[in-house]
Each structure stands twice: as C-alpha cells, then as structure tokens.
C-alpha atoms as a PDB file:
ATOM      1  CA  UNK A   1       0.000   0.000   0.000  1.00  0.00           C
ATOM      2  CA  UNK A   2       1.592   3.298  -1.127  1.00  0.00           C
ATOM      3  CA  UNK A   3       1.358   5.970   1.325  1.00  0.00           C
ATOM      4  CA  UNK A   4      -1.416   8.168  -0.332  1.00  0.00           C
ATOM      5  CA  UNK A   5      -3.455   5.094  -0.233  1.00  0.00           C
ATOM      6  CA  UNK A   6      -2.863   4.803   3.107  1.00  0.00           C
ATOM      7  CA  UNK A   7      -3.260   8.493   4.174  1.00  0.00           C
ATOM      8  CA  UNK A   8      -6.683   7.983   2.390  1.00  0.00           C
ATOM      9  CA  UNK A   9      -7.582   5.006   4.499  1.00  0.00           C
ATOM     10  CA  UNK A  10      -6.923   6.689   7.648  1.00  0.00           C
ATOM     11  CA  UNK A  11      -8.761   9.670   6.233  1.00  0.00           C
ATOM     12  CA  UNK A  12     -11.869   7.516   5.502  1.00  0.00           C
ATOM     13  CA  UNK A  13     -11.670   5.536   9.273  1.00  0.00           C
ATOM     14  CA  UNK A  14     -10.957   8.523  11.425  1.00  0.00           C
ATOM     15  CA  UNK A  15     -14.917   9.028  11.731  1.00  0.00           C
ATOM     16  CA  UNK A  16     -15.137   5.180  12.828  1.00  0.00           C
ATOM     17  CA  UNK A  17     -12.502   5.959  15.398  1.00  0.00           C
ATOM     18  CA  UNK A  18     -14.138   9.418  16.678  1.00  0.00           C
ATOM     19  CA  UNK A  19     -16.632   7.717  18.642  1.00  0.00           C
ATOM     20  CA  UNK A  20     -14.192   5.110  20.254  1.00  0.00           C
ATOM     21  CA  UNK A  21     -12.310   8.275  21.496  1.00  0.00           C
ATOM     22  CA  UNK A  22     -15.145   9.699  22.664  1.00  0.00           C
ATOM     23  CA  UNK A  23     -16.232   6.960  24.533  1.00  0.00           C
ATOM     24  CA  UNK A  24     -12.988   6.838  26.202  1.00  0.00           C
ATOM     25  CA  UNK A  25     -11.925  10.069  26.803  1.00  0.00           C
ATOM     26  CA  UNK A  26     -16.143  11.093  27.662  1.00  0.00           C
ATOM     27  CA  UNK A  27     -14.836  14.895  26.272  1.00  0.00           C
ATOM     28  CA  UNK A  28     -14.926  16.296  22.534  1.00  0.00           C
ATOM     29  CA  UNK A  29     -11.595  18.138  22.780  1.00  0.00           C
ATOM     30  CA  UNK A  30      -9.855  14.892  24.612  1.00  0.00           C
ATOM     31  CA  UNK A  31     -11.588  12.906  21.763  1.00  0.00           C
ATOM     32  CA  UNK A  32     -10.377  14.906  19.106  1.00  0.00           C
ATOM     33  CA  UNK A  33      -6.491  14.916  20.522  1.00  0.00           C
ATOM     34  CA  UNK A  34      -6.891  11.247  21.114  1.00  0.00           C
ATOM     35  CA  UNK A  35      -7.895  10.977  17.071  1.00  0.00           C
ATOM     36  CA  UNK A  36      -5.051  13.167  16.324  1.00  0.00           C
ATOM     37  CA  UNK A  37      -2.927  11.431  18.479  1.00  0.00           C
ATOM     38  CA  UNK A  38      -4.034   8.222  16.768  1.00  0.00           C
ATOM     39  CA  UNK A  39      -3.382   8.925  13.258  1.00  0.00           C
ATOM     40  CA  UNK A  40      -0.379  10.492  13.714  1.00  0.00           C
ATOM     41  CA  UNK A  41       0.914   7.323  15.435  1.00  0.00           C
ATOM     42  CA  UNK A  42      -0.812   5.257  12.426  1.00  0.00           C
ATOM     43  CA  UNK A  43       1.198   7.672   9.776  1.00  0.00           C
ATOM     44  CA  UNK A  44       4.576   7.420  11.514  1.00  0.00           C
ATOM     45  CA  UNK A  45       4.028   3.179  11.842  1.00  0.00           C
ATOM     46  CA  UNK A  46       3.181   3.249   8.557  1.00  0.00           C
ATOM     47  CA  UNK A  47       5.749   0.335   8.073  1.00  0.00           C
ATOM     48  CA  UNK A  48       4.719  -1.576  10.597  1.00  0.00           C
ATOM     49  CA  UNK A  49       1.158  -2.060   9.537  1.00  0.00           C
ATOM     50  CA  UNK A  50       1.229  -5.558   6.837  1.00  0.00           C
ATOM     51  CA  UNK A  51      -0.602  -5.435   3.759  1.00  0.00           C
ATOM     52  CA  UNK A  52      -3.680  -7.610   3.904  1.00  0.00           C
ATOM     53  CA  UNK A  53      -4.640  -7.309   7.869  1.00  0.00           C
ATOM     54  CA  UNK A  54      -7.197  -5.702   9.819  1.00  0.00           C
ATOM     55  CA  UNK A  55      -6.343  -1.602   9.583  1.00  0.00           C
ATOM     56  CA  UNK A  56      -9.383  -0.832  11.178  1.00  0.00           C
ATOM     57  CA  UNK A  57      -8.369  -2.703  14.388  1.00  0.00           C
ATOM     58  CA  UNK A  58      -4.774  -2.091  13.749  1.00  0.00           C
ATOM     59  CA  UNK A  59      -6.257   1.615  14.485  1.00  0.00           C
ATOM     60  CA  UNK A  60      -8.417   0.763  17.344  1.00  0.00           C
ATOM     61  CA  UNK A  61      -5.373  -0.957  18.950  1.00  0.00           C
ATOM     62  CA  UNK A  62      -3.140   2.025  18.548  1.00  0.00           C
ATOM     63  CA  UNK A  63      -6.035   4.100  20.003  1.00  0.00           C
ATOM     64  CA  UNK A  64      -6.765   1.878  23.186  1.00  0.00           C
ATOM     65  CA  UNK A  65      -3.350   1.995  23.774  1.00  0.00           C
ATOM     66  CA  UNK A  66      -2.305   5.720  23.403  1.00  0.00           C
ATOM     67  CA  UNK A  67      -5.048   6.388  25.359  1.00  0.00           C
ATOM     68  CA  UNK A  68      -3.743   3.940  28.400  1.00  0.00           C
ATOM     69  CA  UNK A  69      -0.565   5.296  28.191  1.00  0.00           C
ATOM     70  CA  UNK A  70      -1.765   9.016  28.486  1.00  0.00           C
ATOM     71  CA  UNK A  71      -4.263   7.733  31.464  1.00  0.00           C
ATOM     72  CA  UNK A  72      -1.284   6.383  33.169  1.00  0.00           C
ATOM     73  CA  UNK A  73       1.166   9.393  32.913  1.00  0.00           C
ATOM     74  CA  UNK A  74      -1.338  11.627  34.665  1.00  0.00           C
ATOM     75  CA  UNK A  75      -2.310   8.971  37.418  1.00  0.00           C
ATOM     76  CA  UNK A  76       1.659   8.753  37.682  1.00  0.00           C
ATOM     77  CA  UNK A  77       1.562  12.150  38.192  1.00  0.00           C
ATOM     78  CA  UNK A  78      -0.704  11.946  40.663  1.00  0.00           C
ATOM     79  CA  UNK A  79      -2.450  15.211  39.319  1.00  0.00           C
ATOM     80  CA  UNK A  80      -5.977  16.554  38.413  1.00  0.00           C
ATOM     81  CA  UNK A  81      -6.689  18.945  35.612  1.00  0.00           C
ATOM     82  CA  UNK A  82      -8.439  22.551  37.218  1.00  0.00           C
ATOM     83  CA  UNK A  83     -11.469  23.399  35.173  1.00  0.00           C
ATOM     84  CA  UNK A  84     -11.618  26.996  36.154  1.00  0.00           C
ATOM     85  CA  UNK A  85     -10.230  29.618  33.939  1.00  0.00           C
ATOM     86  CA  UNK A  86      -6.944  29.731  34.434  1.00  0.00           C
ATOM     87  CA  UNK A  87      -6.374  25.619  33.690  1.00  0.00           C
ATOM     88  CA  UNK A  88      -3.343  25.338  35.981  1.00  0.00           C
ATOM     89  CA  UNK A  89      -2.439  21.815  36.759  1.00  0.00           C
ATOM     90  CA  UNK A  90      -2.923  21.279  40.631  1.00  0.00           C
ATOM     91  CA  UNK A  91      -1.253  18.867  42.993  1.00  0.00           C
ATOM     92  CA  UNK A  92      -3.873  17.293  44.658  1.00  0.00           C
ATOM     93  CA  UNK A  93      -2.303  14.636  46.758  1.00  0.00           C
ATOM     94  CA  UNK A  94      -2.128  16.286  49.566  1.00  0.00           C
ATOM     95  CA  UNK A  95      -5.909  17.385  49.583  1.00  0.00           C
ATOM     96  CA  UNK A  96      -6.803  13.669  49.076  1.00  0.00           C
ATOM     97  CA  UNK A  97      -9.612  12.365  51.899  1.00  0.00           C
ATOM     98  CA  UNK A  98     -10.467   9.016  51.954  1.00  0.00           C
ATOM     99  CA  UNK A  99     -13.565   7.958  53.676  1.00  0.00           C
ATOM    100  CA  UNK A 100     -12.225   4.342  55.259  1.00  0.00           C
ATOM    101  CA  UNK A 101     -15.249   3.630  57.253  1.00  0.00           C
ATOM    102  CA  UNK A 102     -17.208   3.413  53.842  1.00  0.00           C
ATOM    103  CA  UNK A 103     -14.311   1.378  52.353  1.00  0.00           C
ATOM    104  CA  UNK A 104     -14.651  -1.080  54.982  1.00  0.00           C
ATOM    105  CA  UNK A 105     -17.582  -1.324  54.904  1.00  0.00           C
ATOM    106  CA  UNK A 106     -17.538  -2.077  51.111  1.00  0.00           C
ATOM    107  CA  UNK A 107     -14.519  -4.259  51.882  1.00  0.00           C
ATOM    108  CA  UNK A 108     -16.289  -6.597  53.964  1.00  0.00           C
ATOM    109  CA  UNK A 109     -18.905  -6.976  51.722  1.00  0.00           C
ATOM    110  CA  UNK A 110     -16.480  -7.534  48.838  1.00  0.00           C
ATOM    111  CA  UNK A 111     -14.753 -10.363  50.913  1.00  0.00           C
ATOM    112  CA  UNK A 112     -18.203 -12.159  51.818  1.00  0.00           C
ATOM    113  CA  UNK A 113     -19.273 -12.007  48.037  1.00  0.00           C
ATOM    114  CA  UNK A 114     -15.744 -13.482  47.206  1.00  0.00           C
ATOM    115  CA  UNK A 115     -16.554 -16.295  50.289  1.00  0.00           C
ATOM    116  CA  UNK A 116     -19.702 -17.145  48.530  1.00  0.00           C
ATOM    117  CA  UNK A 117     -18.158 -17.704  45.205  1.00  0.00           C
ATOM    118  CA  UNK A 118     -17.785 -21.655  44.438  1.00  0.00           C
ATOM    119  CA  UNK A 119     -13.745 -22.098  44.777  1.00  0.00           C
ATOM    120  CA  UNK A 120     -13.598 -23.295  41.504  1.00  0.00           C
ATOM    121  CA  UNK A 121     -13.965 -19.705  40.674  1.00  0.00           C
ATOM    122  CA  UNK A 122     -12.760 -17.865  43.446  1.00  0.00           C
ATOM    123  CA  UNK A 123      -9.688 -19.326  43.916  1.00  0.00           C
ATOM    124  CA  UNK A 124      -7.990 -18.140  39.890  1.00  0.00           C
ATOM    125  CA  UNK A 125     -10.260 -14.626  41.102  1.00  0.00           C
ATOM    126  CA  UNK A 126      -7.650 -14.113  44.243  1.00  0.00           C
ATOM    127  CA  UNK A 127      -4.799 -15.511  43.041  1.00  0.00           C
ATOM    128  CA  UNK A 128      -4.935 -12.672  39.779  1.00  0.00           C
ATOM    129  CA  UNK A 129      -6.128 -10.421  41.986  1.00  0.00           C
ATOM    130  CA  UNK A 130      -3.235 -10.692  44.260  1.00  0.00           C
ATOM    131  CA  UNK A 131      -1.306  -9.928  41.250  1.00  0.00           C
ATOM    132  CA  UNK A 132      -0.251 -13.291  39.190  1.00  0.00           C
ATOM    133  CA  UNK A 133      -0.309 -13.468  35.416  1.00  0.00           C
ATOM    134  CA  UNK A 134      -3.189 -15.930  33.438  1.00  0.00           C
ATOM    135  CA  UNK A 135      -0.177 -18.510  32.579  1.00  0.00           C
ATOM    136  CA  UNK A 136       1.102 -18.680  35.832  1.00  0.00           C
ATOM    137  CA  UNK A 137      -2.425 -19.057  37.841  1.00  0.00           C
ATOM    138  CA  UNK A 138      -2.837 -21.830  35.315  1.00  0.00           C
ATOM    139  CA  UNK A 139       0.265 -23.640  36.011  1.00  0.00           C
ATOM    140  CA  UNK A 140      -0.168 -23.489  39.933  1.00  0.00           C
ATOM    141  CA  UNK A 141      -3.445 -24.579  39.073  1.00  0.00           C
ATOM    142  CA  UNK A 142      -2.793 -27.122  36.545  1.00  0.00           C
ATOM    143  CA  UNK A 143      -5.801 -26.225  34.589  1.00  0.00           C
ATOM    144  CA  UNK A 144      -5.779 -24.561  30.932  1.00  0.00           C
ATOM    145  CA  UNK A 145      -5.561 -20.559  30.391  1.00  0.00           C
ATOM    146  CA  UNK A 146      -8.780 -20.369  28.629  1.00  0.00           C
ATOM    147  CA  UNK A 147     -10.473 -22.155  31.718  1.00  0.00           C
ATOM    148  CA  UNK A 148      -8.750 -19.393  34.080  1.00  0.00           C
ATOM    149  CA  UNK A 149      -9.454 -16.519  32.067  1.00  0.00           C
ATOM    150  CA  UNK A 150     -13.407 -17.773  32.188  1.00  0.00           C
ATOM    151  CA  UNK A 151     -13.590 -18.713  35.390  1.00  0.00           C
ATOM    152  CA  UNK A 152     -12.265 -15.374  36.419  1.00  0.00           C
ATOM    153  CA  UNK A 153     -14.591 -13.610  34.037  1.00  0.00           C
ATOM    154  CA  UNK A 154     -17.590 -15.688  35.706  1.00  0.00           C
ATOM    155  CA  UNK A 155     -16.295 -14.509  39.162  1.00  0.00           C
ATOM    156  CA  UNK A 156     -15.956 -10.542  37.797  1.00  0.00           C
ATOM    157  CA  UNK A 157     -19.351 -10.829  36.670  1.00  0.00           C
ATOM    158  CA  UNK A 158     -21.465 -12.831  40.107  1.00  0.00           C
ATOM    159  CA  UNK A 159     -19.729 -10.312  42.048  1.00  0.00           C
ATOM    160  CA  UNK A 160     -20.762  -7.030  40.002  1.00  0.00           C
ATOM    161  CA  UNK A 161     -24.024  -8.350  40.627  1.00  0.00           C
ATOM    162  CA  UNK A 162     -23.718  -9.245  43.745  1.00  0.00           C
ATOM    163  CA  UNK A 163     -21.917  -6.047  44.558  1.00  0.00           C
ATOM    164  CA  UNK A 164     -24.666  -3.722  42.506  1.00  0.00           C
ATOM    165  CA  UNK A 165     -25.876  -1.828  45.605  1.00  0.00           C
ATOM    166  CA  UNK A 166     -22.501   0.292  45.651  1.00  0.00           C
ATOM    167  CA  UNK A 167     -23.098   1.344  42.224  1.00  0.00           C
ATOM    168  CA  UNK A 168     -25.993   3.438  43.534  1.00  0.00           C
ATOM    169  CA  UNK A 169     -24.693   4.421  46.878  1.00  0.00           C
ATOM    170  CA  UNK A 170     -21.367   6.127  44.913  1.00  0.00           C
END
C-alpha cells in the first residue's frame, strides 16, 4: 500500500474511530487529541502495519493503547486537571480524603461475596487479583488458560451483581 493510499484510508476511518475516542476520553476536545494522536501514530508506523490485515483494528489498537498510556502518565503524576479559567495543573495529593469507614464497609462486603463464590472460581479470582499473570495461575493450578481466564470472568461478573448496591450508593 503506497502511502497516499494509506493516508486515504486513515482519512476515511478517522470518523469510525471518533466515537471510540469519545467513549474513552467522555470529552470532545480529549476525543479529538486522542484521534489526532491516533493517526499520527498510524502515519509514523506506517511500516509496521502488513498489507492484507485488519487496519481498522490495527487503528483501534493504537487508540486503546495511546489512550492507556496518556491515562497512566497523569495517574503517575498523581495530578488533576483545574477546570476553572486559568487551567493550571494542581497537585492534589495532599488534599486527598479518603472515607475508610465506607471502604470497609464495602470491603467486607467484597470479601463475603468473594466467600460465597464456588472455589472453583474464586480461587484463579484471588490468586490474579493478588497480582499473578493468566499462565502462571494456570500452572499453579494445573488447569488450561482459557479455563482461568473464564472462570475469572464468571467470578468478575457474580460479584458485580452481587456487589450492585454500591453502584448506587457512589
């Protein structure tokens, strides 16, 4: 693919990908850097994208990803953005309160949904919760990857139900 075919491929996607961004960033102007941000990326790879695939999720996949790695510099930052007029950029972890009764609250019930979760599931639920990779829950397991990823997808899912309530208390 020359690279005026490609230019025009990205030109013709970009309004597929606006409402991705949109739905990521939940802000036009975010949206519309995130685009930018997106095809720019896509122009400069140009060489890395192979004739024949998918460019369409080769885009989305560049998109998911820049946007990650923008989410994760300002969490690293530990900053918030100040909507008032002047848009400085505020330090706000020293002004953090945390309200711990409520999280232990919500703690304990987290734990006791967990508790009533067959261990078939809950078991692959703590152990990648606690921080170990698919492949390596499956080997202390000795059970397949696909069975651990679904049996910690089941568990995600009883427990946002069973966990629901806090939805509408937060």
């Amino acid at each position: 693919m020359t690279s005026i075919e490609f230019g025009c491929s990205l030109n013709q996607l970009s309004g597929v990908l606006k409402p991705f961004a949109l739905k990521l960033t939940k802000d036009l102007d975010a949206a519309n850097d995130l685009l930018q941000d997106t095809m720019v990326k896509a122009y400069t790879n140009q060489d890395k994208f192979a004739d024949g695939t998918n460019l369409k999720a080769w885009l989305y996949t560049i998109m998911k990803n820049t946007f990650i790695t923008s989410y994760q510099k300002m969490v690293r930052r530990g900053t918030f953005v100040d909507t008032t007029d002047n848009l400085h950029f505020i330090n706000s972890s020293g002004a953090l309160i945390e309200n711990s009764v409520y999280g232990a609250f919500a703690m304990e019930d987290i734990y006791e949904a967990i508790n009533k979760l067959d261990e078939v599931f809950s078991t692959p639920f703590l152990l990648y919760y606690r921080g170990f990779r698919y492949h390596e829950i499956a080997d202390r397991l000795n059970i397949p990857i696909g069975t651990v990823k679904n049996r910690i997808h089941i568990a995600r899912k009883y427990l946002k139900e069973d966990l629901r309530v806090y939805k509408h208390l937060s």
